[in-house]
C-alpha atoms as a PDB file:
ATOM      1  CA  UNK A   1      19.158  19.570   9.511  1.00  0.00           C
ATOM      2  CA  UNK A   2      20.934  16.438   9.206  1.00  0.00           C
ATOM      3  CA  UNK A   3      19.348  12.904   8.839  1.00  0.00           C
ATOM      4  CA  UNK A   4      19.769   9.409   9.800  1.00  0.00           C
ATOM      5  CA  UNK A   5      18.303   6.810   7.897  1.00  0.00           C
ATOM      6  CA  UNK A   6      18.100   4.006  10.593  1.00  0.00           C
ATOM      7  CA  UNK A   7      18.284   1.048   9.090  1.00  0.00           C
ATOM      8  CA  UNK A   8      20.456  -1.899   7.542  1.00  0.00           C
ATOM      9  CA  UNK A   9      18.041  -2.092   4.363  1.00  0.00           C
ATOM     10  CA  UNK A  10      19.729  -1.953   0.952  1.00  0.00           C
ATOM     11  CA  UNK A  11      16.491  -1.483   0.081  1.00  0.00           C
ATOM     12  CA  UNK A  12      15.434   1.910   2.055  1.00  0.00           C
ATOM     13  CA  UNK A  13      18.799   3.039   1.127  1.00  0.00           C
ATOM     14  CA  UNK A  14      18.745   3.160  -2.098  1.00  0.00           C
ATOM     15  CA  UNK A  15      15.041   4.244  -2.156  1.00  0.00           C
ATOM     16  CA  UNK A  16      15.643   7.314  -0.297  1.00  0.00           C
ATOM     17  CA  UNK A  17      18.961   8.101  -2.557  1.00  0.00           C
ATOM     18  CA  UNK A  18      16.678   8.806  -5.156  1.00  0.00           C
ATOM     19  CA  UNK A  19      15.217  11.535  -3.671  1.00  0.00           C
ATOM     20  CA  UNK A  20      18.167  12.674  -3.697  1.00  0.00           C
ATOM     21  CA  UNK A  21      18.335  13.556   0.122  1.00  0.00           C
ATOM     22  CA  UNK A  22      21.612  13.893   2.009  1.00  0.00           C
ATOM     23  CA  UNK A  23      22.031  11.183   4.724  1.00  0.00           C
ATOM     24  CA  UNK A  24      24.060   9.266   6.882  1.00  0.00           C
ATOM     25  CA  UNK A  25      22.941   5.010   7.407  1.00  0.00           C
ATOM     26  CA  UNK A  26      22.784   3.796  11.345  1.00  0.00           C
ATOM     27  CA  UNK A  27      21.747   0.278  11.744  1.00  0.00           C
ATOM     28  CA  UNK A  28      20.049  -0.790  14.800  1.00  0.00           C
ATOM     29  CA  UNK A  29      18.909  -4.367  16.262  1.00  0.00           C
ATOM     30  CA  UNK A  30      15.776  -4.850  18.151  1.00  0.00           C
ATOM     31  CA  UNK A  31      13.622  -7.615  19.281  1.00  0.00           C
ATOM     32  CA  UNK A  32      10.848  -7.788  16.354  1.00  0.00           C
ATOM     33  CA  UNK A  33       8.762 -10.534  18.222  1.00  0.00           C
ATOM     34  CA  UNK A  34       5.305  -9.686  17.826  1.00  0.00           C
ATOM     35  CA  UNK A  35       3.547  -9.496  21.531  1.00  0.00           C
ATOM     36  CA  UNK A  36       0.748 -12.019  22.161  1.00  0.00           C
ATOM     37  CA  UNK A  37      -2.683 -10.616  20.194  1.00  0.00           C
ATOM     38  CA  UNK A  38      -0.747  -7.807  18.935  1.00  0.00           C
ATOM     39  CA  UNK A  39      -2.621  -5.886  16.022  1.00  0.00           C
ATOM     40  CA  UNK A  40      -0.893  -5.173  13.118  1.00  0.00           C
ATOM     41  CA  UNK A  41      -1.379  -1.701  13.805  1.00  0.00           C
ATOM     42  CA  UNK A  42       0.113  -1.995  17.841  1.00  0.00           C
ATOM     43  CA  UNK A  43       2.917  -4.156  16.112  1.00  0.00           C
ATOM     44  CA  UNK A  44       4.442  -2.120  13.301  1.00  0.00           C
ATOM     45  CA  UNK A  45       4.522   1.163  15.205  1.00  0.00           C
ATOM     46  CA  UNK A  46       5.933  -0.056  17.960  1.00  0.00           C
ATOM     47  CA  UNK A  47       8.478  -1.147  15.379  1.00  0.00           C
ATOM     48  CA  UNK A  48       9.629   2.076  14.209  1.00  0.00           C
ATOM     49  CA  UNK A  49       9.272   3.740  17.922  1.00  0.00           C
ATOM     50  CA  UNK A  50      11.554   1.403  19.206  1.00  0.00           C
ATOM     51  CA  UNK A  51      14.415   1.470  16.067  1.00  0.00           C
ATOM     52  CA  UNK A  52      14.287   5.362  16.852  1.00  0.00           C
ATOM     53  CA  UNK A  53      15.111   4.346  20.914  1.00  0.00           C
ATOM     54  CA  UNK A  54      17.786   2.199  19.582  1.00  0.00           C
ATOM     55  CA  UNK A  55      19.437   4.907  17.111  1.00  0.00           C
ATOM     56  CA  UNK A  56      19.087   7.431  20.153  1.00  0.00           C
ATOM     57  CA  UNK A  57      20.876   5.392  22.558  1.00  0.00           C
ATOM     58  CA  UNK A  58      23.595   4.869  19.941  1.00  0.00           C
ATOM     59  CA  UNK A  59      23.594   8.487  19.198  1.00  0.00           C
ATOM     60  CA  UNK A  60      24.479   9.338  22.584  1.00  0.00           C
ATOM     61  CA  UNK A  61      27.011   6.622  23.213  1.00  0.00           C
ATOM     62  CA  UNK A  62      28.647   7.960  20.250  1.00  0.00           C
ATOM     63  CA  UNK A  63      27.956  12.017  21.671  1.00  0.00           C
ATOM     64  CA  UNK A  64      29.478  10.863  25.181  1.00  0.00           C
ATOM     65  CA  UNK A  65      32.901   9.371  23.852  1.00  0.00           C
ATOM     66  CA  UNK A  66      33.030  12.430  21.355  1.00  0.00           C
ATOM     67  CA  UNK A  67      32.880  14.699  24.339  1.00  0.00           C
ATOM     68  CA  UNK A  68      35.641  12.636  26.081  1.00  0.00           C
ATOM     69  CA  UNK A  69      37.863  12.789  23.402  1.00  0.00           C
ATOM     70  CA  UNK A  70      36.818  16.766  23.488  1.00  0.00           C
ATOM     71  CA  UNK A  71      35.789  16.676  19.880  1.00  0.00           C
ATOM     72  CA  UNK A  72      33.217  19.750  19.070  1.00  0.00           C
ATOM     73  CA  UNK A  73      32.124  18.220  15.597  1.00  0.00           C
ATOM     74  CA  UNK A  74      28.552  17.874  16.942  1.00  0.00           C
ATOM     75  CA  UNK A  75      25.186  18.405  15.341  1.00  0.00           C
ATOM     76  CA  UNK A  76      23.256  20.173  17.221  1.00  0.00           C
ATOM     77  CA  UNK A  77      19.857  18.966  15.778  1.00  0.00           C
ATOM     78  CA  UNK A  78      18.909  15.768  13.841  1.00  0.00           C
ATOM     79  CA  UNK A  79      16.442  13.697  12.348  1.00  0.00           C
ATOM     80  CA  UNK A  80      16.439   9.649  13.065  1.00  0.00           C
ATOM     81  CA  UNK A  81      14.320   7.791  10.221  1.00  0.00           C
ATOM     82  CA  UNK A  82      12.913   4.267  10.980  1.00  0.00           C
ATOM     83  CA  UNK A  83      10.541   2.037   9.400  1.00  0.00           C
ATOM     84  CA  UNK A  84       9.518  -1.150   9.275  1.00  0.00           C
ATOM     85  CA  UNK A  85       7.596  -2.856   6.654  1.00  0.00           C
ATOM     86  CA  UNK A  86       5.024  -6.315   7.330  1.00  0.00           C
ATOM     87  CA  UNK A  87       2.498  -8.082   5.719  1.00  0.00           C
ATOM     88  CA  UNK A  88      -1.438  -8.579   6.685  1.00  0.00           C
ATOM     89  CA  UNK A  89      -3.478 -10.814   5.291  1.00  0.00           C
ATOM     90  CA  UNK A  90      -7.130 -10.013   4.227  1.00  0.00           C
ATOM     91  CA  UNK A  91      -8.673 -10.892   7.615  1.00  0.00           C
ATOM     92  CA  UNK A  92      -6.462  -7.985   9.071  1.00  0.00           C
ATOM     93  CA  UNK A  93      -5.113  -9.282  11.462  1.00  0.00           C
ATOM     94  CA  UNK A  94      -2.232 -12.046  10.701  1.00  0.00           C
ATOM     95  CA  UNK A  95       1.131  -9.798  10.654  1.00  0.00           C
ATOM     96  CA  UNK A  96       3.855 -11.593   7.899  1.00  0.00           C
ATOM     97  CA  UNK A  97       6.893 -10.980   8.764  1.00  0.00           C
ATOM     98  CA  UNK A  98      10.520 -12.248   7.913  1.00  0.00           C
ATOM     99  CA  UNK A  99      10.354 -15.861   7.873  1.00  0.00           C
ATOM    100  CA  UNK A 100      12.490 -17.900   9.924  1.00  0.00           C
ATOM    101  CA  UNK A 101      12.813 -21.346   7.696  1.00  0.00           C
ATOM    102  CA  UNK A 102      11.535 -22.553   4.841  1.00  0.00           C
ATOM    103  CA  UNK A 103       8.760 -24.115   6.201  1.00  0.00           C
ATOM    104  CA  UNK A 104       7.632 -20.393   7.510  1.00  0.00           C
ATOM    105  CA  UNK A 105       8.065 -19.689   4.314  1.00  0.00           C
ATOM    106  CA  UNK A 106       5.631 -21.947   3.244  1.00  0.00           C
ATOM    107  CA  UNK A 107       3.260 -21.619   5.195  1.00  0.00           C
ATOM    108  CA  UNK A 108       3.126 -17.700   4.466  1.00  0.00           C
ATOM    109  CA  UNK A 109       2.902 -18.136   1.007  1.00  0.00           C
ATOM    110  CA  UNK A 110       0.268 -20.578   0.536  1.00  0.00           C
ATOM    111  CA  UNK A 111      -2.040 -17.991   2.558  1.00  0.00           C
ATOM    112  CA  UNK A 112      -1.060 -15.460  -0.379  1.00  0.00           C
ATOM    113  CA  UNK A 113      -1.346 -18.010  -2.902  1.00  0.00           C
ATOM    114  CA  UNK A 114      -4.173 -16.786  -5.840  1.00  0.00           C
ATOM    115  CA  UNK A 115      -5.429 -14.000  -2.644  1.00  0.00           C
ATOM    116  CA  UNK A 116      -5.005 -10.399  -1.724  1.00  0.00           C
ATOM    117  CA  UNK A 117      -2.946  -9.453   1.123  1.00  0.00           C
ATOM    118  CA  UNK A 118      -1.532  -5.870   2.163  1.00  0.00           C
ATOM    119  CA  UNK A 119       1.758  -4.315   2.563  1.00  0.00           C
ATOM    120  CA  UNK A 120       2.202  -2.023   5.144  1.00  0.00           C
ATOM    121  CA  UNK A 121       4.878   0.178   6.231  1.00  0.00           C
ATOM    122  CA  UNK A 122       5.183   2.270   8.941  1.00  0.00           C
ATOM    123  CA  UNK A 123       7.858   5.245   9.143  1.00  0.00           C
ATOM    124  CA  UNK A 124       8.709   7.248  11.746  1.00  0.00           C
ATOM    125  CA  UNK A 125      10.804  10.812  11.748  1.00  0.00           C
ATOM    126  CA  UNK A 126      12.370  11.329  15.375  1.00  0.00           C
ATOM    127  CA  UNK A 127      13.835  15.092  16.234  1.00  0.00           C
ATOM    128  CA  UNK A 128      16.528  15.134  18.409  1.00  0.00           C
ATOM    129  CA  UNK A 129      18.409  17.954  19.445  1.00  0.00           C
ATOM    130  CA  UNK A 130      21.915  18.264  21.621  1.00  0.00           C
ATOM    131  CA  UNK A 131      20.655  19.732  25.406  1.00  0.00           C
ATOM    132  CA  UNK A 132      22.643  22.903  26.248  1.00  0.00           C
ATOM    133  CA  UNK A 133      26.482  23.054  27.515  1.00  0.00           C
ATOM    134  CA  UNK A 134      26.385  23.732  31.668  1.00  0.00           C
ATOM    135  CA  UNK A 135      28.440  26.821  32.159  1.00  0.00           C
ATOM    136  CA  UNK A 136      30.561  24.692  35.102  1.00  0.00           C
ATOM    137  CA  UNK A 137      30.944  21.571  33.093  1.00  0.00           C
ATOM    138  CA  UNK A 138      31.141  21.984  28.843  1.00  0.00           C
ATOM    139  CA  UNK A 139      30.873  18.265  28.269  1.00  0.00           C
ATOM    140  CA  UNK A 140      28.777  17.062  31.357  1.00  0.00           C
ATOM    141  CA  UNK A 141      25.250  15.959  31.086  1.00  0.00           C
ATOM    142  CA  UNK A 142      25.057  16.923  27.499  1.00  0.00           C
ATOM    143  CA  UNK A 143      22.732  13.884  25.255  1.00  0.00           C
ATOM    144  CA  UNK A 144      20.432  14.159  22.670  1.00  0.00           C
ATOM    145  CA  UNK A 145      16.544  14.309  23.760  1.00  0.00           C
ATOM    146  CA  UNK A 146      13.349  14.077  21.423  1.00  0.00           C
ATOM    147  CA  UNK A 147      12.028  16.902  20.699  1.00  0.00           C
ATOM    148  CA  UNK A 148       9.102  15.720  18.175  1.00  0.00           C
ATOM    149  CA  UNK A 149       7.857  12.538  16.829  1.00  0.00           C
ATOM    150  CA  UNK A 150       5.988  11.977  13.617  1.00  0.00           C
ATOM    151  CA  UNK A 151       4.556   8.766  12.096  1.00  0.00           C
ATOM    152  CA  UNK A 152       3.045   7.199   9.002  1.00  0.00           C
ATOM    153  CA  UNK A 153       1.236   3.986   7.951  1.00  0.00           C
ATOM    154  CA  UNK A 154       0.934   3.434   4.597  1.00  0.00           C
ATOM    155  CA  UNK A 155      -0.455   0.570   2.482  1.00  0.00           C
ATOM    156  CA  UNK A 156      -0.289  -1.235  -0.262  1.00  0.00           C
ATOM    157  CA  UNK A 157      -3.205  -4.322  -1.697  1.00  0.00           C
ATOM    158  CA  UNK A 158      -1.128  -6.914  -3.509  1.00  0.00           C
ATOM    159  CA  UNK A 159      -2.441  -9.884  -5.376  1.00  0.00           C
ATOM    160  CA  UNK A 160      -0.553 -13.011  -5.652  1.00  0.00           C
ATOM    161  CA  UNK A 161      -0.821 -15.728  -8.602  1.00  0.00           C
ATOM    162  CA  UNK A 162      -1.711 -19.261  -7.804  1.00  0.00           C
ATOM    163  CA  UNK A 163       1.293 -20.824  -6.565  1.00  0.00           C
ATOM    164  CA  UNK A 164       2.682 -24.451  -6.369  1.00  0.00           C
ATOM    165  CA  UNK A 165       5.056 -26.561  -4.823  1.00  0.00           C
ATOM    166  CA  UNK A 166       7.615 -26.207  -7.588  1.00  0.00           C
ATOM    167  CA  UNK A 167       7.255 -22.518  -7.687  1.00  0.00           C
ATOM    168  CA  UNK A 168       8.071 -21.794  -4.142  1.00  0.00           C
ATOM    169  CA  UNK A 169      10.678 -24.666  -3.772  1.00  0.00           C
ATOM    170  CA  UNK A 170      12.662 -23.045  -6.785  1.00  0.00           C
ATOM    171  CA  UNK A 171      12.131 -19.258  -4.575  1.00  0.00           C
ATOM    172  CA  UNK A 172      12.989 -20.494  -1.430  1.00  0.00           C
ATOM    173  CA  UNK A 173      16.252 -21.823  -2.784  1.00  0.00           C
ATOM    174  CA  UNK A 174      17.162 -18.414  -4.517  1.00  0.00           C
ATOM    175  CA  UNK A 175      17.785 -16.795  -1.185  1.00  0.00           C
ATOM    176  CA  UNK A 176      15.944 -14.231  -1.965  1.00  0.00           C
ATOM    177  CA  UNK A 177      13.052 -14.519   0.251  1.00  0.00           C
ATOM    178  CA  UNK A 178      15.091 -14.834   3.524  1.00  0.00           C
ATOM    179  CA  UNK A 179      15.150 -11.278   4.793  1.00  0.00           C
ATOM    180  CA  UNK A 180      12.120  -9.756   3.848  1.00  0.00           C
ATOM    181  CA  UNK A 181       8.878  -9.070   4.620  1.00  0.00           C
ATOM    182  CA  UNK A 182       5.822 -11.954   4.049  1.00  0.00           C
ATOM    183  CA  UNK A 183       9.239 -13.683   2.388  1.00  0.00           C
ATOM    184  CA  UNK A 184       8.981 -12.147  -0.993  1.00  0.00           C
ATOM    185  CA  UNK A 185      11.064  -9.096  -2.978  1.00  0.00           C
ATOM    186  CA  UNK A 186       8.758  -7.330  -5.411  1.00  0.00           C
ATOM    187  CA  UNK A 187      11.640  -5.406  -7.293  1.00  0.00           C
ATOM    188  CA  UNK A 188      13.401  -9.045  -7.452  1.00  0.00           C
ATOM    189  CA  UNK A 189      12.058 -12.603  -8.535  1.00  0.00           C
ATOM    190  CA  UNK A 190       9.082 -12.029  -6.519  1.00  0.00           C
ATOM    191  CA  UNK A 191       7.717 -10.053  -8.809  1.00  0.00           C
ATOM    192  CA  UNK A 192       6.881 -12.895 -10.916  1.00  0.00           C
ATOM    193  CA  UNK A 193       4.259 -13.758  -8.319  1.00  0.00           C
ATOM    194  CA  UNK A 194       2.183 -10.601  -8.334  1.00  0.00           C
ATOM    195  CA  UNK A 195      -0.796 -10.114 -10.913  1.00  0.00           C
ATOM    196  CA  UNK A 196      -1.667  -6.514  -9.781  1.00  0.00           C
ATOM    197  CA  UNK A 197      -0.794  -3.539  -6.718  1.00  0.00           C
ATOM    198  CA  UNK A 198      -3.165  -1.192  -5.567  1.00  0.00           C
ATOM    199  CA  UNK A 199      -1.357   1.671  -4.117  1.00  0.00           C
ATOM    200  CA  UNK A 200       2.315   2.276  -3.560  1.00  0.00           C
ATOM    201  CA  UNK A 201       5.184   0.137  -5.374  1.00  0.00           C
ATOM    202  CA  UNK A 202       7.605   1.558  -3.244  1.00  0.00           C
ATOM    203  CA  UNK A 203       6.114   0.988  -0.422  1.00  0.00           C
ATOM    204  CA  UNK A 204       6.292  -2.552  -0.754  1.00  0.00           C
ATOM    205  CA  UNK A 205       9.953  -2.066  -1.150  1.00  0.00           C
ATOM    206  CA  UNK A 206      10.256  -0.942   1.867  1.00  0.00           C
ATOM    207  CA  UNK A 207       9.737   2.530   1.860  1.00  0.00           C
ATOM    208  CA  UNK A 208       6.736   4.570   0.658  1.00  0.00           C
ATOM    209  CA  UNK A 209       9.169   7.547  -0.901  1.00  0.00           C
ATOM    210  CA  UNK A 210       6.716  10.217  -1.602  1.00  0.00           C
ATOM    211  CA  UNK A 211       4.842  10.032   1.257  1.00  0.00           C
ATOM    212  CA  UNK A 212       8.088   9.636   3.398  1.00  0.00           C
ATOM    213  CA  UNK A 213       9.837  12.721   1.928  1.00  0.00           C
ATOM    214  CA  UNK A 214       6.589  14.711   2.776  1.00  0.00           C
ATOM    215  CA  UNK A 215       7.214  13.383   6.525  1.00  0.00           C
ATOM    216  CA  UNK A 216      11.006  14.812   6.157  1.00  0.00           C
ATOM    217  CA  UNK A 217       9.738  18.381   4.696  1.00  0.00           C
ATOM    218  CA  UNK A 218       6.921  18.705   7.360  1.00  0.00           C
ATOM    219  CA  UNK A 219       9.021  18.139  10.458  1.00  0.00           C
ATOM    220  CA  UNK A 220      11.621  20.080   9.215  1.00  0.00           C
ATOM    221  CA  UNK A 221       9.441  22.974   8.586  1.00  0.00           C
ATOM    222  CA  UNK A 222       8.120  22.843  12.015  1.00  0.00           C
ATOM    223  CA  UNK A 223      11.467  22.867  13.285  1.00  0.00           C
ATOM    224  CA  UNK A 224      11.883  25.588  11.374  1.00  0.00           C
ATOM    225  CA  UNK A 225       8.915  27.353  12.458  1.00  0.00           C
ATOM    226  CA  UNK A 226       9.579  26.828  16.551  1.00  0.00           C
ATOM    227  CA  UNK A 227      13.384  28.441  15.634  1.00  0.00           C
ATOM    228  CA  UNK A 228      11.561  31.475  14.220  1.00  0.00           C
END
């Protein structure tokens, strides 16, 4: 069955090439606002649901001019991978994302500052598979429809060192901390920030690996099964 990591990450790609999967990269752009009282929990899996939307309606765009262009090159079942990785701080409920200036920035990390906050990261497997050709019409009406849907949370206790002015000045103006979760990279200069993890490294990557290949195997084994 073939896979589609959706998602622009560097990060998740080059997690998920060491586990030595075979995949293809799709990036997708949504609207990561988080709703008005949103949990962290509502927030993040909404996330990945709606990345897998947006790789499905790109799917099919792509499916329909295929089928124009009468190319038969089509898979007929796949598997869409999102995820999308935030941070909570230890009242559970503030959601860090990507900051949006430096001042954001800030403001994130002096809530982290000499505290414990958690790294979450939700992934999602989507199965889609290519409806049936209509014995009138080969290529009309033909898209790819979810079949199943499986999702994970995991997450991840991280504990910052004190910080000061100097120290996140000097960050902020590495350009590291621009794109990523609670603004910090734990396999970069972050890293100098954190005095312990409890639970998953690579999940504050971006991508718990182990527990997201087990989420590959299992829905591929119950597409398996229902083929049997």
């Amino acid at each position: 069955m073939n896979l589609i990591l959706a998602s622009g990450s560097p990060r998740r790609h080059e997690l998920l090439t060491r586990a030595q999967l075979d995949f293809t990269v799709m990036s997708v752009n949504i609207d990561e606002t988080p709703h008005v009282n949103e949990s962290p929990k509502d927030y993040i899996e909404r996330m990945v649901a709606s990345k897998a939307e947006a790789a499905l309606e790109q799917l099919n765009k792509k499916l329909n001019k295929k089928l124009n262009d009468r190319q038969t090159d089509l898979s007929a079942s796949l598997i869409i991978l999102t995820a999308d990785t935030i941070g909570v701080l230890a009242d559970g409920k503030t959601v860090l994302v990507k900051p949006d200036s430096r001042a954001d920035a800030y403001r994130m990390w002096q809530q982290m500052s000499d505290n414990t906050h958690q790294v979450w990261t939700a992934v999602q497997a989507t199965q889609v598979l290519l409806s049936a050709k209509s014995s009138s019409s080969p290529t009309s009406g033909r898209a790819f429809q979810i079949v199943n849907q499986q999702q994970i949370t995991e997450r991840t206790d991280v504990t910052f060192i004190p910080l000061t002015e100097e120290m996140m000045q000097s960050y902020w103006d590495s350009g590291e901390p621009a794109d990523k979760a609670g603004g910090y990279g734990i396999q970069g200069l972050g890293a100098a920030w954190v005095s312990r993890i409890n639970g998953s490294y690579t999940n504050v990557v971006g991508l718990p690996l182990a527990q997201t290949v087990a989420l590959i195997k299992n829905i591929t084994a119950i597409s398996a099964n229902d083929r049997a």
